[in-house]
PDB file of N, CA and C in Angstrom:
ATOM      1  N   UNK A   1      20.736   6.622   2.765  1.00  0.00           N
ATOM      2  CA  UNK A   1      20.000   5.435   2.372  1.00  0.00           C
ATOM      3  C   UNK A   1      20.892   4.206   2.461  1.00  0.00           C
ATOM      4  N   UNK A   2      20.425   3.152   2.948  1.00  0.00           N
ATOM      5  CA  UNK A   2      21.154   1.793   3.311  1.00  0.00           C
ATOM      6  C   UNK A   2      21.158   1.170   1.780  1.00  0.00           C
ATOM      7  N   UNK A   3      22.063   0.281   1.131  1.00  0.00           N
ATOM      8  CA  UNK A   3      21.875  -0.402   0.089  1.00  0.00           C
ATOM      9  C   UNK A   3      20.950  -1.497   0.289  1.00  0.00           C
ATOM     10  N   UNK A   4      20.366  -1.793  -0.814  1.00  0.00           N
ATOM     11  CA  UNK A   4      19.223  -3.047  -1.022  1.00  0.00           C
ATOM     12  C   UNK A   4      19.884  -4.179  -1.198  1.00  0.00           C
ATOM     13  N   UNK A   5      19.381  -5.441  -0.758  1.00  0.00           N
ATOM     14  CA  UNK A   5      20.036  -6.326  -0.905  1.00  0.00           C
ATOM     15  C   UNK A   5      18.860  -7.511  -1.404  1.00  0.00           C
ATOM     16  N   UNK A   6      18.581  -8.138  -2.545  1.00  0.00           N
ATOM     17  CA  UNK A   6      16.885  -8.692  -2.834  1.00  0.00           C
ATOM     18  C   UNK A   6      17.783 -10.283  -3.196  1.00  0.00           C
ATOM     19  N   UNK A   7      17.093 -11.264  -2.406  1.00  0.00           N
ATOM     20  CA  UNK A   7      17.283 -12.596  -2.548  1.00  0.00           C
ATOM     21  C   UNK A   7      16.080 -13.220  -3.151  1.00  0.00           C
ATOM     22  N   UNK A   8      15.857 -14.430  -4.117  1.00  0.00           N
ATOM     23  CA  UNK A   8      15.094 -14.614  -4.281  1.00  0.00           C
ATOM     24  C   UNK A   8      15.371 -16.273  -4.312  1.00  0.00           C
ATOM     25  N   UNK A   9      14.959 -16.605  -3.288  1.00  0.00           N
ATOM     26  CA  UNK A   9      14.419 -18.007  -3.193  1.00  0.00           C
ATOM     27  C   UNK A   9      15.922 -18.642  -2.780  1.00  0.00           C
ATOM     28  N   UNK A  10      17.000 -18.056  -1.421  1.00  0.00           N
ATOM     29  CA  UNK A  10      17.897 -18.241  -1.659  1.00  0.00           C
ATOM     30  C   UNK A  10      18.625 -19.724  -1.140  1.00  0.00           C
ATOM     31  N   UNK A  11      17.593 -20.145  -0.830  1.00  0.00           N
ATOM     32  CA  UNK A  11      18.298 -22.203  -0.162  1.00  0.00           C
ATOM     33  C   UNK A  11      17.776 -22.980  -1.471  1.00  0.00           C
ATOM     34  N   UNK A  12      16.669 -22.327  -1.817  1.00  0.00           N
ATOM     35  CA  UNK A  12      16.102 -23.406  -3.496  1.00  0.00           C
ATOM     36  C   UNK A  12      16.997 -24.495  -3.913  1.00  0.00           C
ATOM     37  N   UNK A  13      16.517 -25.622  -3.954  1.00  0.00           N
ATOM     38  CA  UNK A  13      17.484 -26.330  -4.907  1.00  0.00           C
ATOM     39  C   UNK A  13      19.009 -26.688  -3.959  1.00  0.00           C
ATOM     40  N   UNK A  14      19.484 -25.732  -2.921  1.00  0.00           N
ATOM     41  CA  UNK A  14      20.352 -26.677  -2.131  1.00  0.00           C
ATOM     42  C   UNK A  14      20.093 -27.803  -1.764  1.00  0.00           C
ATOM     43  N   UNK A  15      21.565 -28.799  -1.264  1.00  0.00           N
ATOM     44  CA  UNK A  15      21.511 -29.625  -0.515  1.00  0.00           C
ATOM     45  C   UNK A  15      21.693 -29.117   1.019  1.00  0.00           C
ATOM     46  N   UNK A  16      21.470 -29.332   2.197  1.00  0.00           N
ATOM     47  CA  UNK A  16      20.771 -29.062   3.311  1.00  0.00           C
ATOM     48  C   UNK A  16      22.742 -28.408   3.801  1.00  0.00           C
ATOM     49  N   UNK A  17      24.147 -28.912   3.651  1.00  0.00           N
ATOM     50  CA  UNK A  17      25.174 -28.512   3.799  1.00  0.00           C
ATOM     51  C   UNK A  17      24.863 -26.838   3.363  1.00  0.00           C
ATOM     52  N   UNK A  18      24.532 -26.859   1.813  1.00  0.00           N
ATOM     53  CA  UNK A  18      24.768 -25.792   1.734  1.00  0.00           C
ATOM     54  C   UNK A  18      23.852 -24.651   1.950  1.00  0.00           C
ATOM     55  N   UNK A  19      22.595 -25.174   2.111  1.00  0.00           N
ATOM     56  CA  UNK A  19      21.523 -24.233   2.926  1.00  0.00           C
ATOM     57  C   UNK A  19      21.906 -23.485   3.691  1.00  0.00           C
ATOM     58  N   UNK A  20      22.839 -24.586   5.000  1.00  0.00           N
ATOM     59  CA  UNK A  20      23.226 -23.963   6.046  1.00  0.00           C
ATOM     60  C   UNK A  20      24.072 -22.841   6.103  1.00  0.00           C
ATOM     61  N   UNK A  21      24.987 -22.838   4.892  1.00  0.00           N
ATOM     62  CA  UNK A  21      26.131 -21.875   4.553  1.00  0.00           C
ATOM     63  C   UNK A  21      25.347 -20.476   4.121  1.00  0.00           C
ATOM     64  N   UNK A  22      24.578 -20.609   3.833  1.00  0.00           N
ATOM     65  CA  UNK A  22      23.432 -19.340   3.095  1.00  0.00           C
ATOM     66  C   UNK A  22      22.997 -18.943   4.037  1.00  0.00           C
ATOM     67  N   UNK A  23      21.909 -19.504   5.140  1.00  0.00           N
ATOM     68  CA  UNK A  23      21.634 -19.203   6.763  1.00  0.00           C
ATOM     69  C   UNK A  23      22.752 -18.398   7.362  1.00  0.00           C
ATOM     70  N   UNK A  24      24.143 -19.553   7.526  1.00  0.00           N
ATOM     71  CA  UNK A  24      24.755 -18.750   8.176  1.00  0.00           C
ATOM     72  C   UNK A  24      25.500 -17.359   7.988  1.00  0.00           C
ATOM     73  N   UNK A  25      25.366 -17.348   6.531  1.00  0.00           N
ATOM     74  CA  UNK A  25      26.064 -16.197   6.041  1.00  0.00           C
ATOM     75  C   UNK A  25      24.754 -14.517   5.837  1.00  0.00           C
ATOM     76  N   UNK A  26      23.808 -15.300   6.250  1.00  0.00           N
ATOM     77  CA  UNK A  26      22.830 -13.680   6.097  1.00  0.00           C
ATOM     78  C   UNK A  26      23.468 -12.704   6.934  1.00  0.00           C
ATOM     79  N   UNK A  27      23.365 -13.257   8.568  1.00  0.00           N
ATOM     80  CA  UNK A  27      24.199 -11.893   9.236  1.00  0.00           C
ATOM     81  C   UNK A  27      25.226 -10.766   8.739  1.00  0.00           C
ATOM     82  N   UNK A  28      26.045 -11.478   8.124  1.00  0.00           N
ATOM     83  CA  UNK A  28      26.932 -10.483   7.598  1.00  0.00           C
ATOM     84  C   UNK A  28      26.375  -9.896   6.200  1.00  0.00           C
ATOM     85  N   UNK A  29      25.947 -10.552   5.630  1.00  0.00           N
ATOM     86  CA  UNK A  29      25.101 -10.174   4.345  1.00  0.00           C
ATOM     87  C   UNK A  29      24.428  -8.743   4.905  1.00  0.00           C
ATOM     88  N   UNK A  30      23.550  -9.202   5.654  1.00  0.00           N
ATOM     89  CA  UNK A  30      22.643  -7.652   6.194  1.00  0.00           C
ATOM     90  C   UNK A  30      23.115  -6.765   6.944  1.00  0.00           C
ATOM     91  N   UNK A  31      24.266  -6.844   7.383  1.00  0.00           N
ATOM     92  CA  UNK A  31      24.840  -5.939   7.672  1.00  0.00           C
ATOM     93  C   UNK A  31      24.747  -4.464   6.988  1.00  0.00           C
ATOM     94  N   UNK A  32      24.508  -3.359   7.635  1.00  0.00           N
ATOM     95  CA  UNK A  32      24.398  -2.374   6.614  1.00  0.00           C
ATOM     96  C   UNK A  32      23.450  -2.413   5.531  1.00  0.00           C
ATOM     97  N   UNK A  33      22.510  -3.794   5.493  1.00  0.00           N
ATOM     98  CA  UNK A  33      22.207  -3.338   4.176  1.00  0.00           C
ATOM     99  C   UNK A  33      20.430  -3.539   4.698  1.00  0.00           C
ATOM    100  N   UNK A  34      19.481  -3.320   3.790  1.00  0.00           N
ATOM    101  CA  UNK A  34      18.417  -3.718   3.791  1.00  0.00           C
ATOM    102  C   UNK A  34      18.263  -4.703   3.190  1.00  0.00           C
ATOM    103  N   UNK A  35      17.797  -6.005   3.698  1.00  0.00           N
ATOM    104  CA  UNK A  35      17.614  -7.446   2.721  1.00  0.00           C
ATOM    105  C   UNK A  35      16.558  -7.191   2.724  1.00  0.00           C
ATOM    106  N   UNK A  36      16.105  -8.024   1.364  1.00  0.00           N
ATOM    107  CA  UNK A  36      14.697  -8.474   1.227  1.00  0.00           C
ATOM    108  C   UNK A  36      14.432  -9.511   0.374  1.00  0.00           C
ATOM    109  N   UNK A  37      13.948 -10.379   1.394  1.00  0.00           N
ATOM    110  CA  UNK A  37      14.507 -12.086   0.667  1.00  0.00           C
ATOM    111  C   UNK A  37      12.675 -12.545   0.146  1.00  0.00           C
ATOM    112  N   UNK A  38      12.840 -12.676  -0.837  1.00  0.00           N
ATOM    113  CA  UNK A  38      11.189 -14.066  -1.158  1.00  0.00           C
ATOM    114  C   UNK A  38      11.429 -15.436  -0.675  1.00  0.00           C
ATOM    115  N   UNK A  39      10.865 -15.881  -0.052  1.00  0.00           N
ATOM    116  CA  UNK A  39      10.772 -17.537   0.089  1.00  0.00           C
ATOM    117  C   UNK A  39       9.544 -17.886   0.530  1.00  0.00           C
ATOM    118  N   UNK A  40       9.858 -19.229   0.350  1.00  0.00           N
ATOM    119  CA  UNK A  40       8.759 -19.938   0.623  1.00  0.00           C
ATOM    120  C   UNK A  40       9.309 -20.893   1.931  1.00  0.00           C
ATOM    121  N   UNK A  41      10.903 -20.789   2.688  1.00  0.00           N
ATOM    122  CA  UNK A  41      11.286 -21.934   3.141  1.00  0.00           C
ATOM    123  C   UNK A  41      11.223 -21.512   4.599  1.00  0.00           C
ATOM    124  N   UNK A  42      10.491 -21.916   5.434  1.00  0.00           N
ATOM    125  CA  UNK A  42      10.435 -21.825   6.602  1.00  0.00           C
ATOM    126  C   UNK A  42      11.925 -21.458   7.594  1.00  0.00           C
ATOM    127  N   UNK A  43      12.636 -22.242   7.340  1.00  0.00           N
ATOM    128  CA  UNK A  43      13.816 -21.941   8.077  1.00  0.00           C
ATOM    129  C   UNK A  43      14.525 -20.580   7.787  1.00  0.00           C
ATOM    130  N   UNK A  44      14.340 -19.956   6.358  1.00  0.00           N
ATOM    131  CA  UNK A  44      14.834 -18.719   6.202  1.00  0.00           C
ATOM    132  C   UNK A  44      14.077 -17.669   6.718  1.00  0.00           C
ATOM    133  N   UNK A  45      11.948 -17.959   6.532  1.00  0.00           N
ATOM    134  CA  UNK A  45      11.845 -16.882   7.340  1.00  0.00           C
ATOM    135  C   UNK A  45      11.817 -16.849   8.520  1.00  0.00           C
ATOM    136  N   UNK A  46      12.599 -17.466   9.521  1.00  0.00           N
ATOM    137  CA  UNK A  46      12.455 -17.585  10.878  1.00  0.00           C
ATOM    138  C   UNK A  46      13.613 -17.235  11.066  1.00  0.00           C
ATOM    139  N   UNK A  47      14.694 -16.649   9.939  1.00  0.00           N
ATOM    140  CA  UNK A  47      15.618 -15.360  10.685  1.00  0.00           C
ATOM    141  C   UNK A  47      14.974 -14.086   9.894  1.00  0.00           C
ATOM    142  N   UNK A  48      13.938 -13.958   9.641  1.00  0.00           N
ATOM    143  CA  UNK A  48      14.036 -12.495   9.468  1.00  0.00           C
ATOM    144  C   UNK A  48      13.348 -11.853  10.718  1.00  0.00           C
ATOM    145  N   UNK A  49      13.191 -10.447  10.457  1.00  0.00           N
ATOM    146  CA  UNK A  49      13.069  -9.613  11.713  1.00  0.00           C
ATOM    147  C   UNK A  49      11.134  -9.459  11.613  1.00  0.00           C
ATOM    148  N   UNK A  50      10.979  -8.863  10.389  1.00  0.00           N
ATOM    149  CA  UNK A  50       9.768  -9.005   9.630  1.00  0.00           C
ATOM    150  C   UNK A  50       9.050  -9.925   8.668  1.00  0.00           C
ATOM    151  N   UNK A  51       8.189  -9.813   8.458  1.00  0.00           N
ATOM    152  CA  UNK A  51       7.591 -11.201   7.357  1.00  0.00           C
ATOM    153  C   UNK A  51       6.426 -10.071   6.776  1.00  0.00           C
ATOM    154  N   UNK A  52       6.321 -10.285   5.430  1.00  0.00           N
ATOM    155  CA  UNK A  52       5.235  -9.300   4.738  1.00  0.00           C
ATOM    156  C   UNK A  52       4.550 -10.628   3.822  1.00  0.00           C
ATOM    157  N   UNK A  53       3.679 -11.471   3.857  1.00  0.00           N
ATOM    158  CA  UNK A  53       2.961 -12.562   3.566  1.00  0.00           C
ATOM    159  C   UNK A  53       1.752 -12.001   2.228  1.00  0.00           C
ATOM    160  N   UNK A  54       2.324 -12.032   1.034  1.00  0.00           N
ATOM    161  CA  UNK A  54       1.548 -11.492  -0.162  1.00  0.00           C
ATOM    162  C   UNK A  54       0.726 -12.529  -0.864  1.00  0.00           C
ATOM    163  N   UNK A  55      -0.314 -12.426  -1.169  1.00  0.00           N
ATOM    164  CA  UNK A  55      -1.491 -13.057  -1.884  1.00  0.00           C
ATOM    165  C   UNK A  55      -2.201 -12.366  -3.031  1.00  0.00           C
ATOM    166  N   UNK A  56      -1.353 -12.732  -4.153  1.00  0.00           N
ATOM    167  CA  UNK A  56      -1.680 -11.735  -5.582  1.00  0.00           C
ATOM    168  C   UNK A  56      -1.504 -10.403  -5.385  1.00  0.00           C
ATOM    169  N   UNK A  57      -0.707  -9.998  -5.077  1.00  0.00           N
ATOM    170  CA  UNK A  57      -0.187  -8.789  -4.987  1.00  0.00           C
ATOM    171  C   UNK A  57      -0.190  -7.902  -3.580  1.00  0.00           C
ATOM    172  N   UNK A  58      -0.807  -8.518  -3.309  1.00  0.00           N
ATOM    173  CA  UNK A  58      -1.690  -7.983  -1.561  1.00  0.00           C
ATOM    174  C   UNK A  58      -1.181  -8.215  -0.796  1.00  0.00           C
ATOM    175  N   UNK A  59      -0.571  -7.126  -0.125  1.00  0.00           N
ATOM    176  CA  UNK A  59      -0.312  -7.852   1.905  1.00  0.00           C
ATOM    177  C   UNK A  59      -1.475  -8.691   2.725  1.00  0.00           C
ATOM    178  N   UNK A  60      -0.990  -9.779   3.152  1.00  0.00           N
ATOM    179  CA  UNK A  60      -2.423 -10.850   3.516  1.00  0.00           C
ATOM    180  C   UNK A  60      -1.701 -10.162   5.127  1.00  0.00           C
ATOM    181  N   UNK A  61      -0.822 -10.589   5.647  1.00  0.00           N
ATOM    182  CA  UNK A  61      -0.241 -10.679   6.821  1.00  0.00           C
ATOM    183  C   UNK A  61       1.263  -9.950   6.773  1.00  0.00           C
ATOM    184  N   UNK A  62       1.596  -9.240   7.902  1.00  0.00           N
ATOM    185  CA  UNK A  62       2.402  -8.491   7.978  1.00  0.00           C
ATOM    186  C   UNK A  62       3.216  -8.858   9.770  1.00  0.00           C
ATOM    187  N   UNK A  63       4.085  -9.267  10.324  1.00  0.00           N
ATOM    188  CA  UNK A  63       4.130  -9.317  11.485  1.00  0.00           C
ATOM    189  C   UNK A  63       5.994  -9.984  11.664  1.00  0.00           C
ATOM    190  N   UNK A  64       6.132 -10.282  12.779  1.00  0.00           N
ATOM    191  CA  UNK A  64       7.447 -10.946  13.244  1.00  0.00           C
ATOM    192  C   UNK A  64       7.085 -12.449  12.928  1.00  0.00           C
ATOM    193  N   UNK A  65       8.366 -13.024  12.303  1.00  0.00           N
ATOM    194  CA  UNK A  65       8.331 -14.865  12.006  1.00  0.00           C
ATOM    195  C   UNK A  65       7.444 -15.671  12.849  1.00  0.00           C
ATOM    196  N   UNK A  66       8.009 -15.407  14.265  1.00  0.00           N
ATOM    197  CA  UNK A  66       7.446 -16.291  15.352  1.00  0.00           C
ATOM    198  C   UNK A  66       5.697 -16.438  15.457  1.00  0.00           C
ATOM    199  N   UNK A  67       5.064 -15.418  15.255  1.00  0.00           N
ATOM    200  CA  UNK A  67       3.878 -14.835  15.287  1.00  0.00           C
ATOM    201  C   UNK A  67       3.047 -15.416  13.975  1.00  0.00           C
ATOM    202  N   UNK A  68       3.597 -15.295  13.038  1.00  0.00           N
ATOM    203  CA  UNK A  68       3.120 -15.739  11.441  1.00  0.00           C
ATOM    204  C   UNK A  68       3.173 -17.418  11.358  1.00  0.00           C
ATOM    205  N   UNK A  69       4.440 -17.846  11.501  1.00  0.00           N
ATOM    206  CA  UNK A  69       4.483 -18.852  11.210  1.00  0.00           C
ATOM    207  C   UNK A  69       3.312 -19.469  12.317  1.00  0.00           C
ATOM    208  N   UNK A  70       3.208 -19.103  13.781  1.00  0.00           N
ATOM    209  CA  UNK A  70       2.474 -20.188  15.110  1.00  0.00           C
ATOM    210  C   UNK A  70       1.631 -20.138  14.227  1.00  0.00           C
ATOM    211  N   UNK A  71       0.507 -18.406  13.544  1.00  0.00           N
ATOM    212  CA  UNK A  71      -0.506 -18.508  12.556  1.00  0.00           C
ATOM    213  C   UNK A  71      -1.031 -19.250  11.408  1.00  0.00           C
ATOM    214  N   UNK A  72       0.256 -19.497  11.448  1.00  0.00           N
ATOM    215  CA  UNK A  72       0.172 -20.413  10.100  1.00  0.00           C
ATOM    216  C   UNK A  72      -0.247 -22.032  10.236  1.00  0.00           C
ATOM    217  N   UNK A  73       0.460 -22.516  11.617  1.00  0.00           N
ATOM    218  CA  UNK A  73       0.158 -24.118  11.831  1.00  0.00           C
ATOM    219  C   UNK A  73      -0.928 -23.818  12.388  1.00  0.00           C
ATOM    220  N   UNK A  74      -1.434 -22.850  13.344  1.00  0.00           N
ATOM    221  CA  UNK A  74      -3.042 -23.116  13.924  1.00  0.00           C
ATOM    222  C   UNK A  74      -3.908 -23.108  12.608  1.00  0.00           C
ATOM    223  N   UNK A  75      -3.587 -22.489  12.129  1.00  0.00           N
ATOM    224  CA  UNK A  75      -4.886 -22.692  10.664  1.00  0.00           C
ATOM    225  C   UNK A  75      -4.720 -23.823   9.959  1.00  0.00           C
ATOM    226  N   UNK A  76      -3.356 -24.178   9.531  1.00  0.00           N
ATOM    227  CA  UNK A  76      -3.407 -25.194   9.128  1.00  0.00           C
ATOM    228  C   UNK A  76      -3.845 -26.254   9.795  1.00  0.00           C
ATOM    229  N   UNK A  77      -4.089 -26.714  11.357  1.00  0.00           N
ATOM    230  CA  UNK A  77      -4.409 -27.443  12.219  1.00  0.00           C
ATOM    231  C   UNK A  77      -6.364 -27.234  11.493  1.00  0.00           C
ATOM    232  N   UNK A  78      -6.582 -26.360  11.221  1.00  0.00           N
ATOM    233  CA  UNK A  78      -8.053 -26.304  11.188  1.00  0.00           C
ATOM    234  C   UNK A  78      -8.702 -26.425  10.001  1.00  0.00           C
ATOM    235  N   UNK A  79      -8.375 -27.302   8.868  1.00  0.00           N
ATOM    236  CA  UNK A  79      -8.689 -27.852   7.528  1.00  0.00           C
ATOM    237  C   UNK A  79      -8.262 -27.879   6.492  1.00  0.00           C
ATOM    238  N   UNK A  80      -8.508 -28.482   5.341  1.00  0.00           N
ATOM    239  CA  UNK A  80      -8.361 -28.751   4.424  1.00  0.00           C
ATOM    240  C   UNK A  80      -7.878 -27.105   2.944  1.00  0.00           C
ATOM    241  N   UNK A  81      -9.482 -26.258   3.912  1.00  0.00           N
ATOM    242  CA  UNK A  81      -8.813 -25.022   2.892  1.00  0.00           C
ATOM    243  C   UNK A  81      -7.502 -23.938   3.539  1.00  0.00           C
ATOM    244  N   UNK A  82      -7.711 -24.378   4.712  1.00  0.00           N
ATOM    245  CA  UNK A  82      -6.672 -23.234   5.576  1.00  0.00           C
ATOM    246  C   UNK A  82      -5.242 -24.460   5.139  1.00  0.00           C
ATOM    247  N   UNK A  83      -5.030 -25.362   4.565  1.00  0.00           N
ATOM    248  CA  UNK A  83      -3.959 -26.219   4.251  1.00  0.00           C
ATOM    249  C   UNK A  83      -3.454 -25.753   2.526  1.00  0.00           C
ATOM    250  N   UNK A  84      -4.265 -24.937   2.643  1.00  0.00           N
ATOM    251  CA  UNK A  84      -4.485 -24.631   0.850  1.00  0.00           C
ATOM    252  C   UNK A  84      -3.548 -23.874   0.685  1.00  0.00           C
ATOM    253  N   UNK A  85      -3.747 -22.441   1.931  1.00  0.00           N
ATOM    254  CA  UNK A  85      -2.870 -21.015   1.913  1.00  0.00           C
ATOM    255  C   UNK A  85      -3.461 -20.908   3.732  1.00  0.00           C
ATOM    256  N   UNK A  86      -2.526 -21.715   4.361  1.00  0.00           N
ATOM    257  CA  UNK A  86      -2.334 -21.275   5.921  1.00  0.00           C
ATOM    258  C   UNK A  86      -2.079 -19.803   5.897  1.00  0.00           C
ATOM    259  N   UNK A  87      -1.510 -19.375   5.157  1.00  0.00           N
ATOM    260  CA  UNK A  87      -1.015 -17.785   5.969  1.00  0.00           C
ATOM    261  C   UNK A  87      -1.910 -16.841   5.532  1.00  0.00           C
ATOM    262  N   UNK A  88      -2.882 -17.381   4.509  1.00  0.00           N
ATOM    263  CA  UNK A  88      -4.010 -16.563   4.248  1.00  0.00           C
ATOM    264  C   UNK A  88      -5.125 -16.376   5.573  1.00  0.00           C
ATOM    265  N   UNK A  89      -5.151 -17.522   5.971  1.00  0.00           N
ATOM    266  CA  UNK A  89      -6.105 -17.659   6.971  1.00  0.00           C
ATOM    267  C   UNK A  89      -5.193 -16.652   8.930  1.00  0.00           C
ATOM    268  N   UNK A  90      -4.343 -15.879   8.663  1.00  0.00           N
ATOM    269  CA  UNK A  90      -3.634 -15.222   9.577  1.00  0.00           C
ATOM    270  C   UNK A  90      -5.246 -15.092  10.218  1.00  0.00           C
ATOM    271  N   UNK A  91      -4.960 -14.663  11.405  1.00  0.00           N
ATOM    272  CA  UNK A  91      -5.673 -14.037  12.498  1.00  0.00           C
ATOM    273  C   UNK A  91      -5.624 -12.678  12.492  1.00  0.00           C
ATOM    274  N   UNK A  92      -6.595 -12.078  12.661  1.00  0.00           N
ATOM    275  CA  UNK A  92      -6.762 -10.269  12.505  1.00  0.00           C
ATOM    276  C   UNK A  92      -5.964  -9.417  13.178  1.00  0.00           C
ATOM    277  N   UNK A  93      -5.344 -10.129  14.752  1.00  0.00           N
ATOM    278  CA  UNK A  93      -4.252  -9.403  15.101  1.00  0.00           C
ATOM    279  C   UNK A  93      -2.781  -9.438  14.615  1.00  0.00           C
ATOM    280  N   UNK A  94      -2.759 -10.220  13.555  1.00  0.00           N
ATOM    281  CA  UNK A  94      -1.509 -10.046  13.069  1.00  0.00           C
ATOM    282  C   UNK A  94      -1.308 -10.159  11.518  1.00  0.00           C
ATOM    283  N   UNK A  95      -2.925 -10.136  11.055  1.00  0.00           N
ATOM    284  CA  UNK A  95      -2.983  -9.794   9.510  1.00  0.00           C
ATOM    285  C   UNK A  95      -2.476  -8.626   9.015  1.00  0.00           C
ATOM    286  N   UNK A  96      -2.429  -7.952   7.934  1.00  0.00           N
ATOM    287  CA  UNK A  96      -2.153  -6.674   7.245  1.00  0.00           C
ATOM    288  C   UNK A  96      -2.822  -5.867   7.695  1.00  0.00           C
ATOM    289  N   UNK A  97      -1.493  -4.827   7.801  1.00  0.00           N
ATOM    290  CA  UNK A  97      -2.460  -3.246   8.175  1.00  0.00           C
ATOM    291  C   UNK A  97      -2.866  -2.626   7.540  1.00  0.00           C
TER     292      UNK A  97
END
């Protein structure tokens, strides 16, 4: 079994210097390990490998960054409630399995 490694909310509250130091330091962080980071900050989940997108407890969307996030601005491109919870509004090919 790989060790766990659980971040929670880990740029929060930086200034953008030290964001970067947190970014740059995941690689070695995950090394060996299993991360599993919560955020809400775009730039962190666009290094992970996976994205698991929860809505009260629920997997809404499950997929790779690149894929979630495009999901996320096309909905948000399409109103007011998809601006509410964009990643709720995922597309069925890359919602939860």
């Amino acid at each position: 079994h790989q060790p766990v490694l659980l971040l929670d909310e880990p740029t929060l509250g930086l200034d953008r210097a030290a964001q970067e130091r947190v970014l740059e330091a995941l690689p070695a962080l995950r090394a060996g390990r299993c991360v599993v980071i919560a955020t809400h900050a775009a730039e962190v989940i666009q290094r992970a490998d996976r994205v698991l997108v929860l809505d009260r407890g629920r997997v809404v969307a499950d997929g790779p960054p690149d894929r979630l996030l495009a999901a996320a601005a096309h909905a948000s491109a399409r109103g007011a409630a998809a601006r509410a919870n964009p990643l709720r509004q995922v597309p069925d090919e890359v919602g939860a399995a």
